[in-house]
PDB file of N, CA and C in Angstrom:
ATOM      1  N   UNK A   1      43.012  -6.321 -55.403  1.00  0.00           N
ATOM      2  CA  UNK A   1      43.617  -5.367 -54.492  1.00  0.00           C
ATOM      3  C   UNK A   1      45.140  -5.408 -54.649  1.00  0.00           C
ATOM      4  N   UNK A   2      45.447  -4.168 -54.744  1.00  0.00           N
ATOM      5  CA  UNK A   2      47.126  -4.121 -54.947  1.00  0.00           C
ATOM      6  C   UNK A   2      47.752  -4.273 -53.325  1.00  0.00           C
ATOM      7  N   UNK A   3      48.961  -4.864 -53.157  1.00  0.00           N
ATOM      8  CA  UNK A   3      49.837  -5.630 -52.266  1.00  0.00           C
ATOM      9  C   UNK A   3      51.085  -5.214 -52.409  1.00  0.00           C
ATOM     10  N   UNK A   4      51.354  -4.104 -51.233  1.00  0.00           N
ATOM     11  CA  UNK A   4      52.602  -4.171 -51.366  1.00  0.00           C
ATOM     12  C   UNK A   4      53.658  -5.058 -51.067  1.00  0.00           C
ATOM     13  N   UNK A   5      55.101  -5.524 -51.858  1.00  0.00           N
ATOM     14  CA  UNK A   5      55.638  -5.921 -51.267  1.00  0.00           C
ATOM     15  C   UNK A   5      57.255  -5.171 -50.552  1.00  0.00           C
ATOM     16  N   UNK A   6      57.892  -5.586 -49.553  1.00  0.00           N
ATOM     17  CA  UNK A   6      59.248  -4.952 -48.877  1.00  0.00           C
ATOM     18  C   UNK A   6      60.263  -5.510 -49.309  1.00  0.00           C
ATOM     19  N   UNK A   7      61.022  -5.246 -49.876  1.00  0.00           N
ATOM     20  CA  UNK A   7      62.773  -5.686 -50.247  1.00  0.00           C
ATOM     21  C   UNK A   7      63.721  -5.208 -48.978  1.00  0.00           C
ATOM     22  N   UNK A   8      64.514  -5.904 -48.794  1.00  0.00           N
ATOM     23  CA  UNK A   8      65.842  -5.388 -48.279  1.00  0.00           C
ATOM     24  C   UNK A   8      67.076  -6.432 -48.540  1.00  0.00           C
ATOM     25  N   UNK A   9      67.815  -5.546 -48.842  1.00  0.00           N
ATOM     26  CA  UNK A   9      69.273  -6.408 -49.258  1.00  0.00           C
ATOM     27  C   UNK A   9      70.266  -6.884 -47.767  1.00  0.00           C
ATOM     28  N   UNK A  10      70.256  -8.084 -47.150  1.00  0.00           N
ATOM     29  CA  UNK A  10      71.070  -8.515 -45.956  1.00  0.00           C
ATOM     30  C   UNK A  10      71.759  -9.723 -46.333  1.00  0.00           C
ATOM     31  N   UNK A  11      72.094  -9.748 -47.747  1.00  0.00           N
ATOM     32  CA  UNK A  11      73.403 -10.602 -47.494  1.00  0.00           C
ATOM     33  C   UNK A  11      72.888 -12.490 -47.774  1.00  0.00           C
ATOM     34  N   UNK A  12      73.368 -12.987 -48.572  1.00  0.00           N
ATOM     35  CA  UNK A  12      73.078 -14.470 -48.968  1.00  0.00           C
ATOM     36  C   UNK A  12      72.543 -15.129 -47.764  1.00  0.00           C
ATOM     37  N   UNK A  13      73.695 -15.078 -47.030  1.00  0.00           N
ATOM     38  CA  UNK A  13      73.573 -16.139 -45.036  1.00  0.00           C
ATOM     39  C   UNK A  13      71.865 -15.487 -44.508  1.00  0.00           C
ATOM     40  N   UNK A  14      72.157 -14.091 -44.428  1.00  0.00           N
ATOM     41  CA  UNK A  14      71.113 -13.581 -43.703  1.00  0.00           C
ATOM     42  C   UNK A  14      69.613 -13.919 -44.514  1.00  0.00           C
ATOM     43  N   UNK A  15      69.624 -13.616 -45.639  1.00  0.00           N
ATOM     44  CA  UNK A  15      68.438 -13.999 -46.287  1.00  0.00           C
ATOM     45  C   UNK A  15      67.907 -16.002 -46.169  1.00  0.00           C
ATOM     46  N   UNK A  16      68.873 -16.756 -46.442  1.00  0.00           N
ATOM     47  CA  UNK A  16      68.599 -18.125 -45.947  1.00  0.00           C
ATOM     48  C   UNK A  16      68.000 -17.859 -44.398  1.00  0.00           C
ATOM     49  N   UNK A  17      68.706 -17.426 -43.517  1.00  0.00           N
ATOM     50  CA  UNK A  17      68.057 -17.359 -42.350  1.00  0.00           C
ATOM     51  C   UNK A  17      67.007 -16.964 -42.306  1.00  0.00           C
ATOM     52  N   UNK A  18      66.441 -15.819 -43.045  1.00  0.00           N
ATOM     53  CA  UNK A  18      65.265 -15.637 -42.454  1.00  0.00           C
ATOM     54  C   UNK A  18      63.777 -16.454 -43.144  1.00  0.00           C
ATOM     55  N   UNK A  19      64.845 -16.907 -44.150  1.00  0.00           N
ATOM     56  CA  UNK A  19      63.506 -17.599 -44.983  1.00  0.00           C
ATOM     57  C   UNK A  19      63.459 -18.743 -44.433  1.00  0.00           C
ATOM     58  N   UNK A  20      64.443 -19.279 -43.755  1.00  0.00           N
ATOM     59  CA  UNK A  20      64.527 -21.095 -43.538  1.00  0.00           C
ATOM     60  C   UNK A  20      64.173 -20.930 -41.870  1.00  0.00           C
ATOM     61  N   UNK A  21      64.749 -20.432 -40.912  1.00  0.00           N
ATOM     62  CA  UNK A  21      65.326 -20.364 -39.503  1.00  0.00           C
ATOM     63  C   UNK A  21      64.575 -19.880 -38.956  1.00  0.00           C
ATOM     64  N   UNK A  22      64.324 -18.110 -39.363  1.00  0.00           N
ATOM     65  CA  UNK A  22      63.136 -17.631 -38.240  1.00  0.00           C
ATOM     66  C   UNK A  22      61.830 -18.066 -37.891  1.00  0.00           C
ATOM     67  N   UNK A  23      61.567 -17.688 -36.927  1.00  0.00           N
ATOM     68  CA  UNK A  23      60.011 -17.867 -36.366  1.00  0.00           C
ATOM     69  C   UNK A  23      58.908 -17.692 -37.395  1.00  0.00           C
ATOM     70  N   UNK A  24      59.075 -16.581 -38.082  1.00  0.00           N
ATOM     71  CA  UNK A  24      58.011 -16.769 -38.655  1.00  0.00           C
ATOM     72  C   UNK A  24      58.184 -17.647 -39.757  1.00  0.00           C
ATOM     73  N   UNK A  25      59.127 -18.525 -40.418  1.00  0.00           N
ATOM     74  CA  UNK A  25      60.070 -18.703 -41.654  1.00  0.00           C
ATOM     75  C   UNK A  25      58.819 -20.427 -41.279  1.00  0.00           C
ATOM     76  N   UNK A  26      58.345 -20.389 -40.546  1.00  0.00           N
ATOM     77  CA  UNK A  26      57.642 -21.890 -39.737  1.00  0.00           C
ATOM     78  C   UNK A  26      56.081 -21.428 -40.166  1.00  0.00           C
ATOM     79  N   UNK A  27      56.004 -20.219 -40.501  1.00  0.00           N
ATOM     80  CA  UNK A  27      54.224 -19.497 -40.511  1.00  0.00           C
ATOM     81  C   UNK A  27      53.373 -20.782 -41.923  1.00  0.00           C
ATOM     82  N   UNK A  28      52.317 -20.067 -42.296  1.00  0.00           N
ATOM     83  CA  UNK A  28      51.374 -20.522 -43.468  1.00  0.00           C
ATOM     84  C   UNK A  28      52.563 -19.685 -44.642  1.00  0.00           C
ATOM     85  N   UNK A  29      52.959 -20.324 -45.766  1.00  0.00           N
ATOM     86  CA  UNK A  29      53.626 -19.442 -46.833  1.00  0.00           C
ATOM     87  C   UNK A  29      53.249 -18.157 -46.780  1.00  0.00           C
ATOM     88  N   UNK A  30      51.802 -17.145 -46.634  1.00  0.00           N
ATOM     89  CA  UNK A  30      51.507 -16.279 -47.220  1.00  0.00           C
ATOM     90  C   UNK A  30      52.317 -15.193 -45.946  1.00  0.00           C
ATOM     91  N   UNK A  31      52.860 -15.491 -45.074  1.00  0.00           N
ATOM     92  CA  UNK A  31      53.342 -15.041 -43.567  1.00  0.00           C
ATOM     93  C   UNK A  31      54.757 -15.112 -43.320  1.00  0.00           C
ATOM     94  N   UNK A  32      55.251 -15.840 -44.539  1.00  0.00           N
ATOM     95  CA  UNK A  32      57.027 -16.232 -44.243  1.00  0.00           C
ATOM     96  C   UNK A  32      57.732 -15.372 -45.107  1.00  0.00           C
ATOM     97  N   UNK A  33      59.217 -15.044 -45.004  1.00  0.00           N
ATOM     98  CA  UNK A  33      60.097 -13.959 -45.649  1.00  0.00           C
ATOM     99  C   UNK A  33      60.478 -14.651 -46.840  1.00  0.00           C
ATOM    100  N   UNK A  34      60.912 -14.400 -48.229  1.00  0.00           N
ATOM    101  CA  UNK A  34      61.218 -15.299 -49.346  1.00  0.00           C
ATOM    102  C   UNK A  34      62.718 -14.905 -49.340  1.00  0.00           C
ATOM    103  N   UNK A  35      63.185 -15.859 -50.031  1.00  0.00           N
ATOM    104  CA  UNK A  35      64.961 -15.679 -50.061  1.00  0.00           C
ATOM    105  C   UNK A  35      64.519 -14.877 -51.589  1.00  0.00           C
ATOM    106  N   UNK A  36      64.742 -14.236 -51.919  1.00  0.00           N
ATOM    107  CA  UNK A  36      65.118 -13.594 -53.276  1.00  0.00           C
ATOM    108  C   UNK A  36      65.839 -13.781 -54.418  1.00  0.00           C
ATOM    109  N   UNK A  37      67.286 -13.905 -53.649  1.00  0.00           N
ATOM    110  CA  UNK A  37      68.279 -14.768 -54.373  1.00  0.00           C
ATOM    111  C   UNK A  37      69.436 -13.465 -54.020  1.00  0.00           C
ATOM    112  N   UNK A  38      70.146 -13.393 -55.075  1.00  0.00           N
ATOM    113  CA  UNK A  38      71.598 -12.412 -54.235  1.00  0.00           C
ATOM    114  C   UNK A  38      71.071 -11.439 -53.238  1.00  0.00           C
ATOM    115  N   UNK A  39      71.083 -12.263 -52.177  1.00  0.00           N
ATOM    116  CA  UNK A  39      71.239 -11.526 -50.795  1.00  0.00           C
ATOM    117  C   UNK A  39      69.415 -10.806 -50.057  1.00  0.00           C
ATOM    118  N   UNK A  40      68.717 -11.257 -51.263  1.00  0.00           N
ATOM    119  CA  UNK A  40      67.847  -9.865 -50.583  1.00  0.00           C
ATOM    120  C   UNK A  40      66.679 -10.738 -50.188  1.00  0.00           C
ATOM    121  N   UNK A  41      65.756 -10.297 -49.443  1.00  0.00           N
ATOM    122  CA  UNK A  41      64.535 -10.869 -48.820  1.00  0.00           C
ATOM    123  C   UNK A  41      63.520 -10.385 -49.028  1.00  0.00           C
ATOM    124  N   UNK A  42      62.635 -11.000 -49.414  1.00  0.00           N
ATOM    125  CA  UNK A  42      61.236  -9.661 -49.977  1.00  0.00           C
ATOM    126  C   UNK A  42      59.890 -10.411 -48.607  1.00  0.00           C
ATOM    127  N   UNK A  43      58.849  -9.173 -48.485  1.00  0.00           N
ATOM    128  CA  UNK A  43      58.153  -9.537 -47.600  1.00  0.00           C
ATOM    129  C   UNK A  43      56.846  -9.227 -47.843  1.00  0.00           C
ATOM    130  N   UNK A  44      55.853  -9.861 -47.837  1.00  0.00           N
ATOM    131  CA  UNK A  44      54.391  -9.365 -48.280  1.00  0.00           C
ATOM    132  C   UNK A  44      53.952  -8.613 -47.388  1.00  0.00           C
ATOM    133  N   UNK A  45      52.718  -7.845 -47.272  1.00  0.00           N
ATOM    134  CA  UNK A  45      52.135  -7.014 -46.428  1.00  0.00           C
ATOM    135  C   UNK A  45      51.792  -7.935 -45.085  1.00  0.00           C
ATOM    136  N   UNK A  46      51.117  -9.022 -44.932  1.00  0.00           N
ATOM    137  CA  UNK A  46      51.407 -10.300 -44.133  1.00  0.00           C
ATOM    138  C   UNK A  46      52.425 -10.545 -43.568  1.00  0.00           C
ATOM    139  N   UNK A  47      53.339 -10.972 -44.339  1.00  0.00           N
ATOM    140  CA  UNK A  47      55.136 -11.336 -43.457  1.00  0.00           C
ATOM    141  C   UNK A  47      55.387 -10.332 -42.957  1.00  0.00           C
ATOM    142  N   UNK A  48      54.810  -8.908 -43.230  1.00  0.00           N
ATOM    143  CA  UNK A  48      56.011  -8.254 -42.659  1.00  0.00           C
ATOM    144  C   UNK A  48      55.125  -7.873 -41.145  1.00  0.00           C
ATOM    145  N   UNK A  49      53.585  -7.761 -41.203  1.00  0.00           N
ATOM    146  CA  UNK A  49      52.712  -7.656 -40.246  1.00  0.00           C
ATOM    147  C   UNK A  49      53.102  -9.382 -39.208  1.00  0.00           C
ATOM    148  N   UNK A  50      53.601 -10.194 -39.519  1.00  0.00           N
ATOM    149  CA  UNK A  50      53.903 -10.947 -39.029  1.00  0.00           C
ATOM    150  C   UNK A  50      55.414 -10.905 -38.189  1.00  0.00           C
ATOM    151  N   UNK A  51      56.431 -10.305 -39.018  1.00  0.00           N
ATOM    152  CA  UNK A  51      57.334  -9.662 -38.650  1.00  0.00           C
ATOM    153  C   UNK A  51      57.432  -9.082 -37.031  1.00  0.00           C
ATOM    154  N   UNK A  52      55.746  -8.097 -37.685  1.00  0.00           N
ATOM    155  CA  UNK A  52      56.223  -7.111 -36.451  1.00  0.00           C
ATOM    156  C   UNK A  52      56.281  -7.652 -34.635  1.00  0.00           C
ATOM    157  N   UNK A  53      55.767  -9.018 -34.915  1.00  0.00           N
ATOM    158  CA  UNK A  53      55.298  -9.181 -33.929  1.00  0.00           C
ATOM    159  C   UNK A  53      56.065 -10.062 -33.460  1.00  0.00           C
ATOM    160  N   UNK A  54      57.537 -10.414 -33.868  1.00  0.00           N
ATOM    161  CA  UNK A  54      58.808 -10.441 -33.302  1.00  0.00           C
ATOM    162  C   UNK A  54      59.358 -10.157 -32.283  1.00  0.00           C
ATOM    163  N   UNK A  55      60.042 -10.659 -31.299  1.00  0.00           N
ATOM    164  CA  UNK A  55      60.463  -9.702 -29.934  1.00  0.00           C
ATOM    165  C   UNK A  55      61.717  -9.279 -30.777  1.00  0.00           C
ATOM    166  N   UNK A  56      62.198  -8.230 -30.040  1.00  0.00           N
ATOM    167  CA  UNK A  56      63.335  -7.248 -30.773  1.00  0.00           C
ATOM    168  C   UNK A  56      64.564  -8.331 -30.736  1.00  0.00           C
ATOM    169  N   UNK A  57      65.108  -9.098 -30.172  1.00  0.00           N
ATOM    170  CA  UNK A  57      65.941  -9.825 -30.085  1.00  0.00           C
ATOM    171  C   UNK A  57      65.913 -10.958 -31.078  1.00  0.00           C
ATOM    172  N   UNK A  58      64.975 -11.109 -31.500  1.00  0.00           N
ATOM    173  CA  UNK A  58      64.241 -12.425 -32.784  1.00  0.00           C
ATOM    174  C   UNK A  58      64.812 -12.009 -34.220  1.00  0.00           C
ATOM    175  N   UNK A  59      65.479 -12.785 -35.009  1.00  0.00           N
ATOM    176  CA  UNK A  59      66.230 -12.598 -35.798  1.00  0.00           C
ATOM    177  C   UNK A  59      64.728 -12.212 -36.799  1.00  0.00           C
ATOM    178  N   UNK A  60      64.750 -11.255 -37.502  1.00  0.00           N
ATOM    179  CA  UNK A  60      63.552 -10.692 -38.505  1.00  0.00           C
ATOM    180  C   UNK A  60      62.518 -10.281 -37.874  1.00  0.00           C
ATOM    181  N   UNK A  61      63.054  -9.325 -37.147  1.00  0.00           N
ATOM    182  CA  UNK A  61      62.178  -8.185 -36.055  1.00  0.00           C
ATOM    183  C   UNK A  61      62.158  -7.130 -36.833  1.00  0.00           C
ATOM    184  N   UNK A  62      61.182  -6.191 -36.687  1.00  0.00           N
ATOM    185  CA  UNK A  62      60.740  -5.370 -37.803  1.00  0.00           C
ATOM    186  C   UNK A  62      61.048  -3.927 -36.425  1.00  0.00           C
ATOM    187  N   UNK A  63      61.123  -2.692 -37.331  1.00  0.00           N
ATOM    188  CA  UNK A  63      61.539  -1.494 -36.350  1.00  0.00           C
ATOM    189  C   UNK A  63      60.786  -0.639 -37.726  1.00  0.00           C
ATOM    190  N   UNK A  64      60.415   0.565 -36.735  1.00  0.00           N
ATOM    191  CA  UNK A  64      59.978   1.847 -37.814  1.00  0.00           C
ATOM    192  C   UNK A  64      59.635   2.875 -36.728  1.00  0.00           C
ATOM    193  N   UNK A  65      61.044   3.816 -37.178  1.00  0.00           N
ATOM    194  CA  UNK A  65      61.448   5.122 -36.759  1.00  0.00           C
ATOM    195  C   UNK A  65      62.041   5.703 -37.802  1.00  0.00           C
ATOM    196  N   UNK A  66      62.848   7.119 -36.845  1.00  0.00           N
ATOM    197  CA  UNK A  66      62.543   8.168 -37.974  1.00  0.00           C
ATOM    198  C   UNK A  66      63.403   7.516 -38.964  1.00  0.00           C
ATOM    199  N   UNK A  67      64.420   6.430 -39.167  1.00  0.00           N
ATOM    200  CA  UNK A  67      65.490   6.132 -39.597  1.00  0.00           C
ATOM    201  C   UNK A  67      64.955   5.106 -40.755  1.00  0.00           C
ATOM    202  N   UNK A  68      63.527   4.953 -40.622  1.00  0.00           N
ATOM    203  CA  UNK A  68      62.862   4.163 -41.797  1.00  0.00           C
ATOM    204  C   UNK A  68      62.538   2.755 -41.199  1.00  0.00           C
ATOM    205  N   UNK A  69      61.677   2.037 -42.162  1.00  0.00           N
ATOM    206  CA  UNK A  69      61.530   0.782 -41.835  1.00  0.00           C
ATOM    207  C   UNK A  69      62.508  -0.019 -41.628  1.00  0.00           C
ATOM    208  N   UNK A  70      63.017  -0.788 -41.058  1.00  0.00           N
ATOM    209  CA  UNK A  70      64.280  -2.016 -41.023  1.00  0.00           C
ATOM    210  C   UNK A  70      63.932  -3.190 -40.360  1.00  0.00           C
ATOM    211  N   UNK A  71      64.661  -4.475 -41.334  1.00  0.00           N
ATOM    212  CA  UNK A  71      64.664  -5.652 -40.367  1.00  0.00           C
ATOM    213  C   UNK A  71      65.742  -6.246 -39.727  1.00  0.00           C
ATOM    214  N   UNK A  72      65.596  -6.825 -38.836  1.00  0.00           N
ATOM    215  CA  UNK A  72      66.725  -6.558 -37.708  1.00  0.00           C
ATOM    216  C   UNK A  72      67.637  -8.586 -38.110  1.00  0.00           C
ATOM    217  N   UNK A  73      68.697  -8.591 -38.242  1.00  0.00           N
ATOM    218  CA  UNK A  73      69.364  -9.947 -38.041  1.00  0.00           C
ATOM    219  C   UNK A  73      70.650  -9.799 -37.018  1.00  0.00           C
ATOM    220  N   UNK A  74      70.556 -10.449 -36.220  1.00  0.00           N
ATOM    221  CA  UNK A  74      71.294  -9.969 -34.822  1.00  0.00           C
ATOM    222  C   UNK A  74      71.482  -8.539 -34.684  1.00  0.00           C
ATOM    223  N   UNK A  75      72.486  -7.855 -34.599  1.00  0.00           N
ATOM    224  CA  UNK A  75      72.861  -6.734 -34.037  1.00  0.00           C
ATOM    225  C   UNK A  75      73.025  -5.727 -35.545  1.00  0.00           C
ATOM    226  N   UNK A  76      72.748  -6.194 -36.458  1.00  0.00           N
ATOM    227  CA  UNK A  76      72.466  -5.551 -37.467  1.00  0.00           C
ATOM    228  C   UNK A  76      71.032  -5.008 -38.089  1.00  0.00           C
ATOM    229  N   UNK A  77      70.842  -4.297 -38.648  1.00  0.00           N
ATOM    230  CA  UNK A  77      69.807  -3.364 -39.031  1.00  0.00           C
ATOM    231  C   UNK A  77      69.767  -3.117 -40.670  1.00  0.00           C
ATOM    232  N   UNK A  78      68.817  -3.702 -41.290  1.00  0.00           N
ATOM    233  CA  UNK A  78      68.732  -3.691 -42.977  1.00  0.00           C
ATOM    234  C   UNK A  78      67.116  -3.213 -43.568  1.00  0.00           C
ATOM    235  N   UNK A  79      67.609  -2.081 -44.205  1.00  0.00           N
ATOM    236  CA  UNK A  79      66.389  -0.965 -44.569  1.00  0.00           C
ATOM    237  C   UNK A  79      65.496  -1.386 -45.830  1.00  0.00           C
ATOM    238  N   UNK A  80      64.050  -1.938 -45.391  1.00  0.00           N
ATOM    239  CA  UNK A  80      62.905  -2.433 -46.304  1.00  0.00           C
ATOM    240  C   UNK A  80      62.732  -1.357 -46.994  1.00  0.00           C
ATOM    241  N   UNK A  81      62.478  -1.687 -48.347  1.00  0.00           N
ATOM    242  CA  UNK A  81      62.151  -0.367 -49.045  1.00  0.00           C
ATOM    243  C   UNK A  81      60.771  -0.940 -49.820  1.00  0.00           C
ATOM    244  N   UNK A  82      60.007  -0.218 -49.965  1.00  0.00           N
ATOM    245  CA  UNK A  82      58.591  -0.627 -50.557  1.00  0.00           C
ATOM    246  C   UNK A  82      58.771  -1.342 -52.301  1.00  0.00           C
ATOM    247  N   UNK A  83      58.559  -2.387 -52.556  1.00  0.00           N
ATOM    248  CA  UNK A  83      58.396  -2.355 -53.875  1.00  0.00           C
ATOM    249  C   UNK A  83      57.145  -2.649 -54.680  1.00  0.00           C
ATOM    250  N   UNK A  84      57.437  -2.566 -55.490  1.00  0.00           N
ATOM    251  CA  UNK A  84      55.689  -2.613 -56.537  1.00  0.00           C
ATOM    252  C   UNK A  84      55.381  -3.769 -57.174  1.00  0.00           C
TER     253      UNK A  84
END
């Protein structure tokens, strides 16, 4: 079965955080955000369903409106884009 995975580019700091720090960053591997490496965070169909279930204030809170998918690191907003 094909698996998508989510990219978004937030920055060296922000990507350590979410792979090391957040809530879910504590899950089973197949459920946690990966550091990528320059800056970006990739997320399996899992992490990011894990994601969603973030309170909005939780650093790697997931949002989807008309403005697209995004994951949230404090008061900032960084746009997942589907990859293959």
């Amino acid at each position: 079965m094909w698996e998508r995975n989510y990219v978004a580019e937030v920055g060296a700091e922000n990507a350590r955080l979410l792979a090391t720090e957040s809530r879910t960053a504590w899950l089973a591997s197949e459920y946690r955000p990966k550091d990528l490496g320059e800056g970006r965070i990739g997320l399996s169909e899992l992490a990011l369903g894990a994601s969603r279930e973030l309170g909005e204030e939780e650093d790697g809170a997931i949002t989807e409106d008309a403005e697209g998918l995004r994951i949230w690191v404090g008061d900032d907003a960084y746009e997942l884009l589907v990859q293959p």
